[in-house]
C-alpha atoms as a PDB file:
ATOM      1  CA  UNK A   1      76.195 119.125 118.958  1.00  0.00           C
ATOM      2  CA  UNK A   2      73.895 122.409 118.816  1.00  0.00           C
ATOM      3  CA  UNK A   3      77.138 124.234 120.005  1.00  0.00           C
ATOM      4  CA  UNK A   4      79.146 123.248 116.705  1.00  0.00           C
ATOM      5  CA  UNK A   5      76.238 123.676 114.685  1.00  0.00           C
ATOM      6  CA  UNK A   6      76.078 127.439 116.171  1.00  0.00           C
ATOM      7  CA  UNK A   7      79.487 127.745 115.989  1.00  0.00           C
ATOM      8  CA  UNK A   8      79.995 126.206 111.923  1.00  0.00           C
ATOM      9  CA  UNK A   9      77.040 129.170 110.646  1.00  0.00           C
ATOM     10  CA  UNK A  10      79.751 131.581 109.446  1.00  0.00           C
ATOM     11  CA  UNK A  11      81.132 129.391 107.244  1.00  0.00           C
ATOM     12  CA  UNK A  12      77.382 128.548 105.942  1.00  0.00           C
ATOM     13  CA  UNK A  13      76.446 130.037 102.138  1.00  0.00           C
ATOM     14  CA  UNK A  14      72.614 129.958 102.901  1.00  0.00           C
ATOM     15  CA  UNK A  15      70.365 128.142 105.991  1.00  0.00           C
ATOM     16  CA  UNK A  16      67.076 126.329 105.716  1.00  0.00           C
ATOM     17  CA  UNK A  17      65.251 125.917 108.800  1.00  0.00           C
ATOM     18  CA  UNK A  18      62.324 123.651 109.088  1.00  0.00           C
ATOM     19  CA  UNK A  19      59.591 123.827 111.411  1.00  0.00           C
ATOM     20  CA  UNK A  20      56.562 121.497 112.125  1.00  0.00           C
ATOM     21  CA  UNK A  21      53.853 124.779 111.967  1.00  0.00           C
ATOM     22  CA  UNK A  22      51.298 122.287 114.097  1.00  0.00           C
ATOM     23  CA  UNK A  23      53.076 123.125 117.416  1.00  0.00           C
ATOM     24  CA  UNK A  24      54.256 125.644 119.499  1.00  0.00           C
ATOM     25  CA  UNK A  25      57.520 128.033 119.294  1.00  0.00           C
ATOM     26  CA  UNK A  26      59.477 126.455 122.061  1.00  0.00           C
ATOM     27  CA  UNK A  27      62.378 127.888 123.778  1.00  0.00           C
ATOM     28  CA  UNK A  28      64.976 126.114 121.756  1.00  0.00           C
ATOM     29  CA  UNK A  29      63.209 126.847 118.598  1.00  0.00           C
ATOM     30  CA  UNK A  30      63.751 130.955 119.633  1.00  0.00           C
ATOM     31  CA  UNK A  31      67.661 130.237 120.682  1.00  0.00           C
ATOM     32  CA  UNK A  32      67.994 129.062 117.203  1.00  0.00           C
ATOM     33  CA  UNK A  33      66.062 131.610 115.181  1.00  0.00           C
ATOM     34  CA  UNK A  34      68.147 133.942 117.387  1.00  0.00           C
ATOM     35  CA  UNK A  35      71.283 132.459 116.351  1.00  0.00           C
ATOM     36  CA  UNK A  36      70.461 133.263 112.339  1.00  0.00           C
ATOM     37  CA  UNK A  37      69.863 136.804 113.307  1.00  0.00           C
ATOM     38  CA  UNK A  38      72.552 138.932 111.858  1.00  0.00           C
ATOM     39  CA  UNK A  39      74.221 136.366 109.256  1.00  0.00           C
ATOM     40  CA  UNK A  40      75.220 137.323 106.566  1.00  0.00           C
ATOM     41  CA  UNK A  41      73.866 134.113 104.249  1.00  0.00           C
ATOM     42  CA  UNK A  42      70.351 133.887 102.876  1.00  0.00           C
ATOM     43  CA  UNK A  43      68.039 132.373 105.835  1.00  0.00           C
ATOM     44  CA  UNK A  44      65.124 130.635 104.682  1.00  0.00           C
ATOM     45  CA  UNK A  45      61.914 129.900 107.498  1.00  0.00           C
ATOM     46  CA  UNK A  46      59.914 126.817 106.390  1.00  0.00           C
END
């Protein structure tokens, strides 16, 4: 599922990520932050 998500972000016009801010950055949280890196769609952190 996270693979096709990944995959379907060029086709995206803008991304919204939410976050719960009362825990940690985890590992997957990075591999997905690191996958919006370099689009070319608005990304928006929450």
């Amino acid at each position: 599922m996270v693979r096709e998500a990944v995959a379907s972000l060029k086709d995206v016009d803008a991304v919204v990520l939410l976050v719960e801010a009362d825990r940690p950055v985890t590992d997957e949280d990075r591999h997905i932050i690191n996958s919006l890196k370099g689009l070319k769609c608005p990304v928006i952190l929450r």
